[in-house]
Protein backbone atom coordinates (compact mmCIF):
# COMPACT_ATOMS: atom_id res chain seq x y z
CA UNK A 1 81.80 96.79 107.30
CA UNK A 2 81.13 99.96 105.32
CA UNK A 3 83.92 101.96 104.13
CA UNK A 4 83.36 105.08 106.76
CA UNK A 5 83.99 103.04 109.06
CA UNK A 6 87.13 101.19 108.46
CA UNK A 7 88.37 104.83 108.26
CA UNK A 8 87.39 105.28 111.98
CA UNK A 9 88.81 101.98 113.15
CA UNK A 10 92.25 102.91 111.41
CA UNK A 11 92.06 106.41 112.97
CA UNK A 12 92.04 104.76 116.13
CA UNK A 13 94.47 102.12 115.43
CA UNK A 14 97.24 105.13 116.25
CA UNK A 15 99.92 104.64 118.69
CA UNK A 16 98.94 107.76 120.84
CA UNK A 17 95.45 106.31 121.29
CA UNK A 18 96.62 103.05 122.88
CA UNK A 19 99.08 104.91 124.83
CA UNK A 20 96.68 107.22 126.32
CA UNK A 21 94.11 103.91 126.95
CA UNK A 22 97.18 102.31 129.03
CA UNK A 23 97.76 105.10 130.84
CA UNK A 24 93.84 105.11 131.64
CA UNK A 25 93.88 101.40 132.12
CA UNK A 26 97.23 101.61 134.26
CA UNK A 27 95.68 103.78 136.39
CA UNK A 28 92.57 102.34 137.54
CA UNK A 29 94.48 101.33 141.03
CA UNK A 30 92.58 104.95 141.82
CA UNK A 31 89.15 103.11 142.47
CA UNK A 32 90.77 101.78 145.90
CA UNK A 33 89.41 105.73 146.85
CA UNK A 34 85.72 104.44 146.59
CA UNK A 35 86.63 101.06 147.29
CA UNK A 36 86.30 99.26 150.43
CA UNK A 37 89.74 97.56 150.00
CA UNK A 38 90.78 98.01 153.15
CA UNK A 39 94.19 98.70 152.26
CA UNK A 40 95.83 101.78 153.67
CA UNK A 41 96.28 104.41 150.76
CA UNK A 42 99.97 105.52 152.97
CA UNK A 43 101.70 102.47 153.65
CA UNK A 44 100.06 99.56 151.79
CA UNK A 45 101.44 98.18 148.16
CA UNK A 46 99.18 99.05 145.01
CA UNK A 47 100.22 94.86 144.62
CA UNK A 48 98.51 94.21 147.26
CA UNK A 49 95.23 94.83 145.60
CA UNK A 50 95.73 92.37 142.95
CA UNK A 51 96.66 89.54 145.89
CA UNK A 52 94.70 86.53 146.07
CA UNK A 53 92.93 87.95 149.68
CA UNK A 54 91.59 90.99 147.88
CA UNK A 55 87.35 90.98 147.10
CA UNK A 56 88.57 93.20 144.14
CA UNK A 57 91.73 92.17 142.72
CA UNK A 58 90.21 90.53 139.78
CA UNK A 59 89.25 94.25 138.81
CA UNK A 60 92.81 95.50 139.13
CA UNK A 61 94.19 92.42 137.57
CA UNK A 62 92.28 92.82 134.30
CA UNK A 63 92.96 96.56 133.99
CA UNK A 64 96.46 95.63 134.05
CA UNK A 65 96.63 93.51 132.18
CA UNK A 66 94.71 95.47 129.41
CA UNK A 67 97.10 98.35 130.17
CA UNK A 68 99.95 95.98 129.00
CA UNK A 69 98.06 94.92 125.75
CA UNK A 70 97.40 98.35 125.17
CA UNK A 71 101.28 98.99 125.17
CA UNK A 72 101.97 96.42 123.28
CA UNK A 73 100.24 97.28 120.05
CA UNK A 74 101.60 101.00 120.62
CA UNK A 75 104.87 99.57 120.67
CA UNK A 76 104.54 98.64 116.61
CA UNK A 77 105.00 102.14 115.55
CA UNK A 78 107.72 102.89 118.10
CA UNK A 79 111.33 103.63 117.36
CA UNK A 80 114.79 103.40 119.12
CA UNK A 81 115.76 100.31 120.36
CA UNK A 82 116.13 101.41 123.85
CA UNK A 83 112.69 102.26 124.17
CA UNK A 84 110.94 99.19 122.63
CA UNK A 85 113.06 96.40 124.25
CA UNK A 86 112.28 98.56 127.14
CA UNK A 87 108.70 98.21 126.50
CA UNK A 88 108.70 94.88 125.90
CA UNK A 89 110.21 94.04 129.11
CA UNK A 90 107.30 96.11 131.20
CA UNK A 91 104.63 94.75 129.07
CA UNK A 92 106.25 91.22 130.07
CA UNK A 93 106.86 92.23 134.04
CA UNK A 94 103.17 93.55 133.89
CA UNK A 95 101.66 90.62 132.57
CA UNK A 96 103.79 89.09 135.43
CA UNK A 97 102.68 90.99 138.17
CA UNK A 98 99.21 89.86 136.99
CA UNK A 99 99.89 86.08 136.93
CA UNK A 100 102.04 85.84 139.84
CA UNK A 101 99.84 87.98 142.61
CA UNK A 102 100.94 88.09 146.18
CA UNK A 103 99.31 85.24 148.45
CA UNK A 104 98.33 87.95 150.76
CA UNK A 105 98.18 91.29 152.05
CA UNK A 106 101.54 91.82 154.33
CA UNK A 107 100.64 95.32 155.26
CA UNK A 108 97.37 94.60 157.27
CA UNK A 109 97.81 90.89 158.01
CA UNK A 110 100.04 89.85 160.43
CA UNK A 111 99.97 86.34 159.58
CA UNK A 112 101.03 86.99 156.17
CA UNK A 113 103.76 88.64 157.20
CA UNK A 114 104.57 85.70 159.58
CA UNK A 115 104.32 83.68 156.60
CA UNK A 116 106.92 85.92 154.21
CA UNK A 117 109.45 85.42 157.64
CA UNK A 118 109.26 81.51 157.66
CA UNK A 119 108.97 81.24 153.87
CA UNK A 120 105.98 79.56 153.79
CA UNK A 121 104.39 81.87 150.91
CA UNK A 122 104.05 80.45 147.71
CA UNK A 123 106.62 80.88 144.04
CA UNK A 124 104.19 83.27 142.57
CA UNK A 125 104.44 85.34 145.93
CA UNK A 126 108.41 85.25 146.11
CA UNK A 127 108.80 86.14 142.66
CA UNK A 128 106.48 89.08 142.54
CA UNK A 129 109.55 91.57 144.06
CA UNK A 130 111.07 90.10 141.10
CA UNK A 131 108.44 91.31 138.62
CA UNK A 132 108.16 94.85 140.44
CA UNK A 133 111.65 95.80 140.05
CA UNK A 134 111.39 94.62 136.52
CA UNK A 135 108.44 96.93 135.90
CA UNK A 136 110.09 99.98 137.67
CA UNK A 137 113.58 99.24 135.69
CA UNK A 138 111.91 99.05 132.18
CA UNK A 139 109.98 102.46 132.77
CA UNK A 140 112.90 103.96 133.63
CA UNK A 141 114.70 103.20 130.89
CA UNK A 142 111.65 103.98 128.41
CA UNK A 143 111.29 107.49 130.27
CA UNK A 144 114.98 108.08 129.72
CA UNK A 145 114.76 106.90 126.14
CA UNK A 146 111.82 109.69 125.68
CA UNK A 147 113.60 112.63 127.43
CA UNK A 148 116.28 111.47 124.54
CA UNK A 149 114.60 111.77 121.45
CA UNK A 150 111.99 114.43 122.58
CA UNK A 151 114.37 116.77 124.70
CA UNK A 152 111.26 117.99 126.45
CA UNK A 153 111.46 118.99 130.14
CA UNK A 154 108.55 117.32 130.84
CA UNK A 155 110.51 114.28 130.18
CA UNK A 156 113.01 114.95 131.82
CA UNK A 157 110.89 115.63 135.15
CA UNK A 158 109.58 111.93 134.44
CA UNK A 159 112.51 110.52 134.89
CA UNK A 160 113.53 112.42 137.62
CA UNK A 161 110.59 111.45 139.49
CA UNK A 162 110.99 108.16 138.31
CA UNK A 163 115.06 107.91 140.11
CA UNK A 164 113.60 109.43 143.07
CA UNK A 165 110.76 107.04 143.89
CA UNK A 166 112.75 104.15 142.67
CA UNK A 167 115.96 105.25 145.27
CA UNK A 168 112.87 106.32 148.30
CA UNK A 169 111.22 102.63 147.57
CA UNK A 170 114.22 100.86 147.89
CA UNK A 171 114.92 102.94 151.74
CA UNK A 172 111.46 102.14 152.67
CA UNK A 173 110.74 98.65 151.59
CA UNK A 174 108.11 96.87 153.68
CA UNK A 175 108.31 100.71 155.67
CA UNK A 176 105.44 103.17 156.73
CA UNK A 177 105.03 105.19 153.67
CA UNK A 178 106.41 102.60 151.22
CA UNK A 179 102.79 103.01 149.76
CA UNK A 180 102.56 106.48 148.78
CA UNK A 181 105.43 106.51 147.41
CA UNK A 182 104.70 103.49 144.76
CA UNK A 183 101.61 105.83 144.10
CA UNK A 184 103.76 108.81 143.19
CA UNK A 185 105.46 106.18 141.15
CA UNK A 186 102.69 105.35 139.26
CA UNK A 187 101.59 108.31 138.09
CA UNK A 188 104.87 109.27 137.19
CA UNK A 189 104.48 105.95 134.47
CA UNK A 190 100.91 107.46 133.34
CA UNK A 191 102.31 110.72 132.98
CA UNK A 192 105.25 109.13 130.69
CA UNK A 193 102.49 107.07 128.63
CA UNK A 194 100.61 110.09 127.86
CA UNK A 195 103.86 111.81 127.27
CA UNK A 196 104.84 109.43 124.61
CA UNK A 197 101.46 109.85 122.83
CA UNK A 198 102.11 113.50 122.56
CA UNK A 199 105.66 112.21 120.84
CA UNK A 200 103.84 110.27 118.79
CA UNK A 201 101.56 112.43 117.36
CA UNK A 202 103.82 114.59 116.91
CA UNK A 203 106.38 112.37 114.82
CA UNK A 204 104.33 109.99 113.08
CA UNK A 205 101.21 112.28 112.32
CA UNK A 206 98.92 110.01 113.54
CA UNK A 207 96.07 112.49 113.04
CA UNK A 208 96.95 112.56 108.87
CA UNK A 209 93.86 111.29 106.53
CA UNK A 210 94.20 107.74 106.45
CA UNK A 211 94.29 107.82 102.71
CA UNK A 212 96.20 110.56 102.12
CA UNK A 213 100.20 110.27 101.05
CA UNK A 214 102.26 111.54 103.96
CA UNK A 215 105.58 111.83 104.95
CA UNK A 216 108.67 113.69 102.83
CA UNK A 217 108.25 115.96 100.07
CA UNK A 218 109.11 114.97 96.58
CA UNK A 219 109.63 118.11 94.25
CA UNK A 220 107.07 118.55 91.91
CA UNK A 221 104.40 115.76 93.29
CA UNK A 222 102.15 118.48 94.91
CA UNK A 223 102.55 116.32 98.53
CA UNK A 224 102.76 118.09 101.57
CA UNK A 225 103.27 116.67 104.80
CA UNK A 226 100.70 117.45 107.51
CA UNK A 227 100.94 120.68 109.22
CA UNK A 228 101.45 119.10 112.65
CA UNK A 229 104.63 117.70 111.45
CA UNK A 230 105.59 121.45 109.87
CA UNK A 231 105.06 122.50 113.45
CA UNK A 232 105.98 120.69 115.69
CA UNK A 233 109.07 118.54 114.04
CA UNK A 234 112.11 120.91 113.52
CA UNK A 235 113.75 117.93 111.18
CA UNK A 236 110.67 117.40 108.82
CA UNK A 237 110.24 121.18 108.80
CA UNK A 238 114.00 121.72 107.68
CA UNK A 239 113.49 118.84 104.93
CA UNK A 240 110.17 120.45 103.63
CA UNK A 241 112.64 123.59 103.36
CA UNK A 242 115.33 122.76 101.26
CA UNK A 243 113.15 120.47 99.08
CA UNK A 244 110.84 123.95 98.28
CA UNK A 245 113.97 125.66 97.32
CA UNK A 246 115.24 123.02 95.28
CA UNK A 247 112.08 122.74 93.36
CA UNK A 248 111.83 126.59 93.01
CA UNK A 249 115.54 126.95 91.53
CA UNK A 250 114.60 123.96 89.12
CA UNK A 251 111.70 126.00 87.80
CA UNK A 252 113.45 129.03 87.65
CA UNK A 253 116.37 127.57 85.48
CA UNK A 254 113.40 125.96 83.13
CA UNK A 255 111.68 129.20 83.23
CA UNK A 256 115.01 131.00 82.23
CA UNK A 257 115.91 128.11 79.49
CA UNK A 258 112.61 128.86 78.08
CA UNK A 259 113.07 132.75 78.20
CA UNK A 260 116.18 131.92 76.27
CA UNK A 261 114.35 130.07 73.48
CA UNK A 262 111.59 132.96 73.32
CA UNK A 263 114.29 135.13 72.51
CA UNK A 264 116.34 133.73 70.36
CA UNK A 265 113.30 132.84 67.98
CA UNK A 266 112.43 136.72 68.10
CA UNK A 267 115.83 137.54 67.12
CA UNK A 268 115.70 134.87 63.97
CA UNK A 269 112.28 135.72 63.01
CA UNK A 270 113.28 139.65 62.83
CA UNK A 271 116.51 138.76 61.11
CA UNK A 272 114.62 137.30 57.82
CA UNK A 273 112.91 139.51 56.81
CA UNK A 274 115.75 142.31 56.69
CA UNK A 275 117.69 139.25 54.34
CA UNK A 276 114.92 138.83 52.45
CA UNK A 277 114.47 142.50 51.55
CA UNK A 278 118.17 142.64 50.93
CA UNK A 279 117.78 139.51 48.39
CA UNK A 280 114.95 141.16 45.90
CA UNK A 281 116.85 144.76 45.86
CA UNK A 282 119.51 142.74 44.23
């Protein structure tokens, strides 16, 4: 592999590329619009494409499970432990959702839905309402843990979205509607994956050469910090700041000390010859 590119592969390696990729990948429950799933957009589950009945679900049950790859690897540059064990837990819950599909489509099968009533559905089925709440709960918490550290509004919409879908899903379980309002939900986790790559490149610089020293600046090494950090992160700007001004007063007290020697050495080299002329008039 040449050199060139390595450099492209670790430019991509970034964790606001795989967070924008999972919010692609976590998305693609969108191609039920040119799908003939049958499913009803309103009141159907987005799970209930990935259930064993479905012609596509191995489509949506790949992209998924990408999506939750995709998170993971993001998740190795992330900080705060509220958000990662909160990622962890929806990577896990996805991954879940994947493996234990729904037997069936309840929403436009009445025999499934006879089947949920006498319990004769299968562990995987039973234990997906498990998994979903699990998803929703982890998001939540990740979206609050954003709106934390960022202090962005948009953040804080997330999570109000976020409460508000979670509270209407809970009203309308197994309800006309329920659907749409998943949807909403879902978009409102894309949103909050492509609002944490903003946060990270924004923090970590992920756009920085990849061989080029980043991060705080040490007086006098001639390293400066990339200017996406200067502008967009208040504490590395402040830091940048006070190490300046500590490096200009040191020069300006070496630059005085040396003044000081400059003039003292004009003073002794004036001051000899006047002796010396004093010396031979004697």
């Amino acid at each position: 592999m040449t050199r060139p590119s390595h450099r492209f592969l670790r430019r991509l390696d970034q964790p606001g590329v795989w967070l924008v990729v999972a919010a692609l990948l976590y998305s693609f429950w969108l191609l039920e619009l040119a799908l003939p799933t049958g499913l009803s957009f309103v009141d159907s589950y987005v799970s209930e494409l990935l259930a064993d009945d479905q012609p596509y679900r191995w489509v949506f049950r790949v992209t998924d499970a990408l999506a939750a790859c995709c998170l993971l690897l993001a998740a190795r540059w992330m900080r705060g432990r509220l958000v990662i064990v909160s990622v962890l837990v929806f990577v896990a819950a996805t991954l879940a959702d994947t493996v234990l599909s729904l037997d069936c489509a309840a929403s436009v099968d009445a025999l499934c839905r006879y089947r949920e009533a006498t319990g004769s559905v299968s562990l995987g089925h039973r234990l997906h309402q498990v998994t979903s709440v699990l998803t929703f709960g982890s998001a939540l918490a990740a979206a609050v843990g954003l709106a934390r550290s960022t202090r962005w509004w948009h953040a804080g919409v997330v999570v109000t979205l976020l409460a508000t879908t979670g509270v209407l899903s809970a009203v309308l379980v197994n309800q006309p509607g329920a659907g749409l309002v998943q949807r909403v939900q879902l978009l409102t986790v894309a949103a909050g994956l492509l609002l944490g790559a903003r946060a990270c490149s924004s923090t970590w610089g992920s756009f920085v050469e990849p061989d080029r020293p980043a991060g705080r600046l040490q007086p006098g090494s001639g390293v400066v910090p990339d200017a996406r950090q200067l502008r967009n992160s208040a504490g590395v700007r402040n830091t940048c700041v006070m190490e300046i001004r500590e490096d200009v007063a040191v020069k300006r007290n070496l630059s005085s000390q040396v003044m000081m020697s400059v003039a003292a050495h004009k003073e002794k080299t004036w001051r000899f010859p006047v002796s010396s002329a004093h010396s031979s008039s004697g």
